[in-house]
N, C-alpha and C. Protein backbone atom coordinates (compact mmCIF):
# COMPACT_ATOMS: atom_id res chain seq x y z
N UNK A 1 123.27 101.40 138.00
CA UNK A 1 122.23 101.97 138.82
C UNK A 1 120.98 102.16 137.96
N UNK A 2 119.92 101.80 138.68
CA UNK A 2 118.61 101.83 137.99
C UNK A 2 118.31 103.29 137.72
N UNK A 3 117.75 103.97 136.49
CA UNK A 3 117.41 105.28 136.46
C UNK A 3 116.40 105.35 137.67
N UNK A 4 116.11 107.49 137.83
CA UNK A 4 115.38 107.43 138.86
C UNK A 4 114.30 108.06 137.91
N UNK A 5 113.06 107.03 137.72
CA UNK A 5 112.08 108.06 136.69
C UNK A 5 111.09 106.85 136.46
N UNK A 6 109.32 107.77 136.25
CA UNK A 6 108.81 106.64 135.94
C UNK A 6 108.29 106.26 134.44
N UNK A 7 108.17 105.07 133.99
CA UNK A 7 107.80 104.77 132.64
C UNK A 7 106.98 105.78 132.44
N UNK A 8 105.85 106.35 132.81
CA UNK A 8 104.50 107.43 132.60
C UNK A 8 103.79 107.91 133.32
N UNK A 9 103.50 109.05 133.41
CA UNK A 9 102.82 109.70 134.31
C UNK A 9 101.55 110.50 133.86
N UNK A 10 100.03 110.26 134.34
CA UNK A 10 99.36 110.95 133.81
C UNK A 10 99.50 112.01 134.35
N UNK A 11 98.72 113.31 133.44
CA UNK A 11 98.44 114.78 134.28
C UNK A 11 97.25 114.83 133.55
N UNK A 12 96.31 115.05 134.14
CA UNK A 12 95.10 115.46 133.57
C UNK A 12 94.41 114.66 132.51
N UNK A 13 94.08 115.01 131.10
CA UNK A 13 93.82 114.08 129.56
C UNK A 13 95.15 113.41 129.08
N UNK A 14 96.55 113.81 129.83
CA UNK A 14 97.71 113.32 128.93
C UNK A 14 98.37 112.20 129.43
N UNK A 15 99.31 111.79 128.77
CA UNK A 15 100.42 110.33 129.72
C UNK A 15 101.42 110.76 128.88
N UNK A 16 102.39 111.23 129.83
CA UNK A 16 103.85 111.92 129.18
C UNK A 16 104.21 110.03 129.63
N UNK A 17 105.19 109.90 128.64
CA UNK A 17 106.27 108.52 128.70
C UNK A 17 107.44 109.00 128.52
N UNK A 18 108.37 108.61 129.53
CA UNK A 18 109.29 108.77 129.52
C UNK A 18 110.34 108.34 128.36
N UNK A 19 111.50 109.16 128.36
CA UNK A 19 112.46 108.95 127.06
C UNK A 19 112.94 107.04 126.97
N UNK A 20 112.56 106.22 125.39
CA UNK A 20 112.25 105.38 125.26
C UNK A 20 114.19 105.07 124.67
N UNK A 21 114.47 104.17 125.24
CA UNK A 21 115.75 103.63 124.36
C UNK A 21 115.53 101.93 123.60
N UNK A 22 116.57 101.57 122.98
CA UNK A 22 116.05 100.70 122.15
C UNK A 22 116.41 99.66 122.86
N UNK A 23 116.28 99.34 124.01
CA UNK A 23 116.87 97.91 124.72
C UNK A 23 115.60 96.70 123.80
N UNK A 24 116.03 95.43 123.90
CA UNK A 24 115.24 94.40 123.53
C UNK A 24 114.76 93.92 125.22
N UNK A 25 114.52 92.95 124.74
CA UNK A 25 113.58 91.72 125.75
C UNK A 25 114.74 91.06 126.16
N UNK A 26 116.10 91.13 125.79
CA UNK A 26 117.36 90.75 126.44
C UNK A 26 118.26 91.52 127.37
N UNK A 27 117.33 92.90 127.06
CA UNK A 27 118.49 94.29 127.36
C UNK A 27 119.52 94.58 126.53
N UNK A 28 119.78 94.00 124.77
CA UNK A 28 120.39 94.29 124.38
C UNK A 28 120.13 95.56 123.08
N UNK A 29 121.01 95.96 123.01
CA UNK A 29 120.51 97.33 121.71
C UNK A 29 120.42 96.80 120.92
N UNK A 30 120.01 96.63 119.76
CA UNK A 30 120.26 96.24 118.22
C UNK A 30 120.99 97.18 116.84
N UNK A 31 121.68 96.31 116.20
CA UNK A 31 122.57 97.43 115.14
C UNK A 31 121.70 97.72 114.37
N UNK A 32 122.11 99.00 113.64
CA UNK A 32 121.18 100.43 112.93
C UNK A 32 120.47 100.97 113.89
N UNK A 33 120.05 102.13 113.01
CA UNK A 33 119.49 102.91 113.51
C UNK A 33 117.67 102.84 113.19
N UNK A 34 117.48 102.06 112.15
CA UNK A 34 116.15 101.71 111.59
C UNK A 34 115.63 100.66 113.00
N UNK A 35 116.84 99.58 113.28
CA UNK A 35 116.17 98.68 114.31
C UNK A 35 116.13 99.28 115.52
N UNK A 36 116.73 100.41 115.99
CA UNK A 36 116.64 101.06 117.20
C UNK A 36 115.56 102.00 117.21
N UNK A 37 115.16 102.53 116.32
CA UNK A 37 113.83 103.39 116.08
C UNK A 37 112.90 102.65 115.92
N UNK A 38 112.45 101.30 115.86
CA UNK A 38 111.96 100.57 115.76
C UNK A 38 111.27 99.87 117.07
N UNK A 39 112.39 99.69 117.56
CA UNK A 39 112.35 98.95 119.00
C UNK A 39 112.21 99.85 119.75
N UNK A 40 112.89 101.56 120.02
CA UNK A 40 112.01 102.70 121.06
C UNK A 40 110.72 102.84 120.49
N UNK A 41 110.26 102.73 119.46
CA UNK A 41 108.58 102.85 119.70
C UNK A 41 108.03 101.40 119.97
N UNK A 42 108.44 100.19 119.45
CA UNK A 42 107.77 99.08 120.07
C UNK A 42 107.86 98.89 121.46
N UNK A 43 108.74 99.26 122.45
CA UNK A 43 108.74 99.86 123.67
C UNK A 43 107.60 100.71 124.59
N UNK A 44 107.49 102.09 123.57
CA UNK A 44 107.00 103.10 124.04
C UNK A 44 104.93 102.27 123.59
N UNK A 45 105.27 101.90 123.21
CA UNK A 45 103.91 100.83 122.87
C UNK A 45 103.23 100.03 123.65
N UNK A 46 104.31 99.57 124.09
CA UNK A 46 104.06 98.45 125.11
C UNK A 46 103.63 99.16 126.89
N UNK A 47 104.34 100.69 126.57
CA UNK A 47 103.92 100.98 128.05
C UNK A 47 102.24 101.73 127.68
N UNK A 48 102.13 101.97 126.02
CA UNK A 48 100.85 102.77 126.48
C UNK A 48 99.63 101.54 126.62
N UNK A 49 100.25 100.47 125.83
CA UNK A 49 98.99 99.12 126.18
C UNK A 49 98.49 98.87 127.87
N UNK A 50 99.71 99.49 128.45
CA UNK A 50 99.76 98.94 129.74
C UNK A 50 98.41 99.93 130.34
N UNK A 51 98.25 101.16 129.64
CA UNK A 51 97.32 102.26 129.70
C UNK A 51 96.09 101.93 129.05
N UNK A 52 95.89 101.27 128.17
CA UNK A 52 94.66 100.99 127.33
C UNK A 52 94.95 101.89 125.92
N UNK A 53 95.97 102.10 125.78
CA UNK A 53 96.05 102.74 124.32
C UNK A 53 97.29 102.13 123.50
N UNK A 54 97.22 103.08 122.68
CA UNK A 54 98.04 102.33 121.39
C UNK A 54 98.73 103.85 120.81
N UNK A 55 99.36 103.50 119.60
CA UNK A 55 100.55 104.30 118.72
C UNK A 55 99.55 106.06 118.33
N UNK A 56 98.26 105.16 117.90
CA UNK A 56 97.34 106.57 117.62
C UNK A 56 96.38 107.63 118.36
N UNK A 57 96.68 107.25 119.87
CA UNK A 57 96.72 108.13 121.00
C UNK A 57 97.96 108.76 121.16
N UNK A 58 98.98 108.91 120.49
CA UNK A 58 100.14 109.46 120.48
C UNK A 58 100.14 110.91 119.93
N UNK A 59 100.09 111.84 120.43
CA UNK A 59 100.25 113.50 119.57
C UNK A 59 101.48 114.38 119.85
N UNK A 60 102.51 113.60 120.77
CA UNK A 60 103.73 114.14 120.36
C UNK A 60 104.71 113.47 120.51
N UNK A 61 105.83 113.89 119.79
CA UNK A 61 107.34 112.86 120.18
C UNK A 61 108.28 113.82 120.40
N UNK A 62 109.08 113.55 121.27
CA UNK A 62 110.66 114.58 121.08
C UNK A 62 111.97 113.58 121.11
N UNK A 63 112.62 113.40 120.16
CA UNK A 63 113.30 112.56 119.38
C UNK A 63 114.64 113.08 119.37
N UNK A 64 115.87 111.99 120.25
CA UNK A 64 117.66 112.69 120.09
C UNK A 64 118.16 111.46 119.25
N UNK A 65 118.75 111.82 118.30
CA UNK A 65 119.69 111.50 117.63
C UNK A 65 121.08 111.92 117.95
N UNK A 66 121.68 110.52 118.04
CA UNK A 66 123.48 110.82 117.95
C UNK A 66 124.20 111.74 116.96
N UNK A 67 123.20 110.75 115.85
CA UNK A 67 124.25 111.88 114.52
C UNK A 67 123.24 112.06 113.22
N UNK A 68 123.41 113.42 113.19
CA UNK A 68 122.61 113.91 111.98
C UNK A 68 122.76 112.64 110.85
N UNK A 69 123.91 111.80 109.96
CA UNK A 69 123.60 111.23 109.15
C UNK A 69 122.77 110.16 109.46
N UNK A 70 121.94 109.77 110.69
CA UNK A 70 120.84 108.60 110.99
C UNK A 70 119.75 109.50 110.51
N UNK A 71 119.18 110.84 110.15
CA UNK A 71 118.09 111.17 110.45
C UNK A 71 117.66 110.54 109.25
N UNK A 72 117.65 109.92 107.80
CA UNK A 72 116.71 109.40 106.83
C UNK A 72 116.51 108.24 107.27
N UNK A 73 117.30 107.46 107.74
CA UNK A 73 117.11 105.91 108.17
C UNK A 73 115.92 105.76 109.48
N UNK A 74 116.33 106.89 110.15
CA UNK A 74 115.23 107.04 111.22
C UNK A 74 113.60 107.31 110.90
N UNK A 75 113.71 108.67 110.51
CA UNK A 75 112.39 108.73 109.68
C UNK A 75 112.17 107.62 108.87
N UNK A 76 112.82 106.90 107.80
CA UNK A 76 111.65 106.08 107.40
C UNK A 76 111.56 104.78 108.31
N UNK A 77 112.38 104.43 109.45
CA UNK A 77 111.65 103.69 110.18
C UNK A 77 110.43 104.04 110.87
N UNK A 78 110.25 105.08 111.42
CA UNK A 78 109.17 106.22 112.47
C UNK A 78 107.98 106.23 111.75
N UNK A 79 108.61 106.45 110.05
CA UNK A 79 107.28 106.93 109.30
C UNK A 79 106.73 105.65 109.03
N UNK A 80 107.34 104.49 109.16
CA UNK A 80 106.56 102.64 108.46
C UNK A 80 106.13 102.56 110.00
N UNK A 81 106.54 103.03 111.24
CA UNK A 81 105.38 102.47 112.09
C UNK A 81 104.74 103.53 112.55
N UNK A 82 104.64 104.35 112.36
CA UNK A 82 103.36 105.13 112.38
C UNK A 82 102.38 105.13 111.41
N UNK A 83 102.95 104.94 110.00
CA UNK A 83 102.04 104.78 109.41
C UNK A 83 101.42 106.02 108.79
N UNK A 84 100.09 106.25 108.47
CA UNK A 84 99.00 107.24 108.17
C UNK A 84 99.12 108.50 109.36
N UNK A 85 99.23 107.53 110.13
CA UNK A 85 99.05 108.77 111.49
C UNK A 85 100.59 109.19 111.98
N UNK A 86 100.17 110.43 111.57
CA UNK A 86 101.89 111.47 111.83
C UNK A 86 101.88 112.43 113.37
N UNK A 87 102.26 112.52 114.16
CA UNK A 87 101.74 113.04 115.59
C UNK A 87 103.08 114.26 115.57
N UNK A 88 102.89 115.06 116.17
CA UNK A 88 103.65 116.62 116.24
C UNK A 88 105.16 115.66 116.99
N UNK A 89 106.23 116.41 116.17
CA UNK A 89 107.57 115.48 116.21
C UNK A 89 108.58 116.72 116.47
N UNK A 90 109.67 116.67 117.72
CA UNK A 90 110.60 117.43 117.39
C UNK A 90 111.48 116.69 117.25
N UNK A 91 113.03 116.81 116.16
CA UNK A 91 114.25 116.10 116.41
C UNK A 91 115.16 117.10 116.67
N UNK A 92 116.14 116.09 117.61
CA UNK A 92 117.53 117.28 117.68
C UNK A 92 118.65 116.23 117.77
N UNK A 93 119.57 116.41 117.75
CA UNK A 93 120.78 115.84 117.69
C UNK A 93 121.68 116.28 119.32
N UNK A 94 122.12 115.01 120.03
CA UNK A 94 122.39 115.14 120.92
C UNK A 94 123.27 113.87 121.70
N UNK A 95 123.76 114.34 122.26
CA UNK A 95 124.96 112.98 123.04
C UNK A 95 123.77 112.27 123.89
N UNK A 96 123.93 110.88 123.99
CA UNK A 96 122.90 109.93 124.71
C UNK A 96 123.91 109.61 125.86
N UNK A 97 122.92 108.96 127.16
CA UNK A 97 123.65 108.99 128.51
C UNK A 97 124.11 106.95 127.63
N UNK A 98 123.60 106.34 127.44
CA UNK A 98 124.21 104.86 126.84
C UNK A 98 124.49 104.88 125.81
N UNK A 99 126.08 103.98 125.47
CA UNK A 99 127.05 103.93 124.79
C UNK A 99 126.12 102.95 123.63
N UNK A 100 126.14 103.00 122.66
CA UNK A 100 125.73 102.42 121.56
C UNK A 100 123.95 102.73 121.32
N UNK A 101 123.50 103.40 122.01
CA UNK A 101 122.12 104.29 121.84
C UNK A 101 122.71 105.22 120.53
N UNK A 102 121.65 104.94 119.79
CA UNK A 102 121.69 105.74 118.73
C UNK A 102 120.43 107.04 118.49
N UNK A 103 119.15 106.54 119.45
CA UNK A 103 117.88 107.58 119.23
C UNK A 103 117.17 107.31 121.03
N UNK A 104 116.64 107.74 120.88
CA UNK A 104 115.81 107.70 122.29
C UNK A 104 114.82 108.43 121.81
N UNK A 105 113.40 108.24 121.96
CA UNK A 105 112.43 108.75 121.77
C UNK A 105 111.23 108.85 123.11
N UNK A 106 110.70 110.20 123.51
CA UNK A 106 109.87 110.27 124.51
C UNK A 106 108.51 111.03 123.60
N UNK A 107 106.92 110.43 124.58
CA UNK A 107 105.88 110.56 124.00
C UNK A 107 104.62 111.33 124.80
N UNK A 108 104.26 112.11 124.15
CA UNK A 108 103.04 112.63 125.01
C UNK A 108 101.78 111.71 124.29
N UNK A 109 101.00 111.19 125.05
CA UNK A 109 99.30 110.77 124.84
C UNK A 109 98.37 111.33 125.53
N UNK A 110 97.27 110.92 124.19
CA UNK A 110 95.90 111.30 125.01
C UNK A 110 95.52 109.79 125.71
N UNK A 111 94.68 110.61 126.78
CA UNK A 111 94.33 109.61 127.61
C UNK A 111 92.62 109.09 127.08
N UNK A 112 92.32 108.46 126.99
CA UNK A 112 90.88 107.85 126.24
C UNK A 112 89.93 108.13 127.77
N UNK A 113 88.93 109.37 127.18
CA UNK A 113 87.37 109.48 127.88
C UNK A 113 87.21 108.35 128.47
N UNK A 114 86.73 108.52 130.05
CA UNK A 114 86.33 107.66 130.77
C UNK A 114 84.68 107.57 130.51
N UNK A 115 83.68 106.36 130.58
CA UNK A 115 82.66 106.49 130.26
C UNK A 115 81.78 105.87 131.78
């Protein structure tokens, strides 16, 4: 069954995106946890392009992990694509609704001044 939820929703200056899992362009997950943190933000990317923005309109994440021993592998994937720009991050550790999901990541943005 298809989830019931949409990729993003503006409210006001923001675009909440919904919680990002690491499916590919096949629908398949990929092994580690570096390539799954990888692929939920190249994801969560692709829906803010769909908005006119990018990774550094991003100012928050709230981030589940399966299991505490992914959290270094994760961060330094998160931290090589973010880069310079670090945006307000919570993590927690938590059971995922799909079997071989290892992170799911959801994003608040700013929305870029209309001119």
């Amino acid at each position: 069954m298809k989830p019931h939820l949409s990729p993003a929703v503006a409210a006001g200056s923001l675009l909440f995106l919904s919680g990002a899992l690491a499916f590919d362009g096949n629908g398949a997950l990929p092994a580690g946890i570096e390539a799954q943190t990888s692929q939920c933000l190249d994801n969560l990317a692709a829906i803010l392009a769909k908005h006119g923005l990018g990774p550094a309109d991003i100012v928050k994440t709230t981030v589940w992990l399966t299991a505490r021993s992914d959290f270094a592998g994760f961060n330094k994937a998160y931290a090589g694509w973010f880069g310079d720009w670090a945006p307000a991050r919570s993590t927690t550790i938590a059971g995922l609704v799909i079997d071989g999901a290892l992170v799911e990541i959801e994003a608040v943005a700013r929305l870029k001044e209309r001119t």
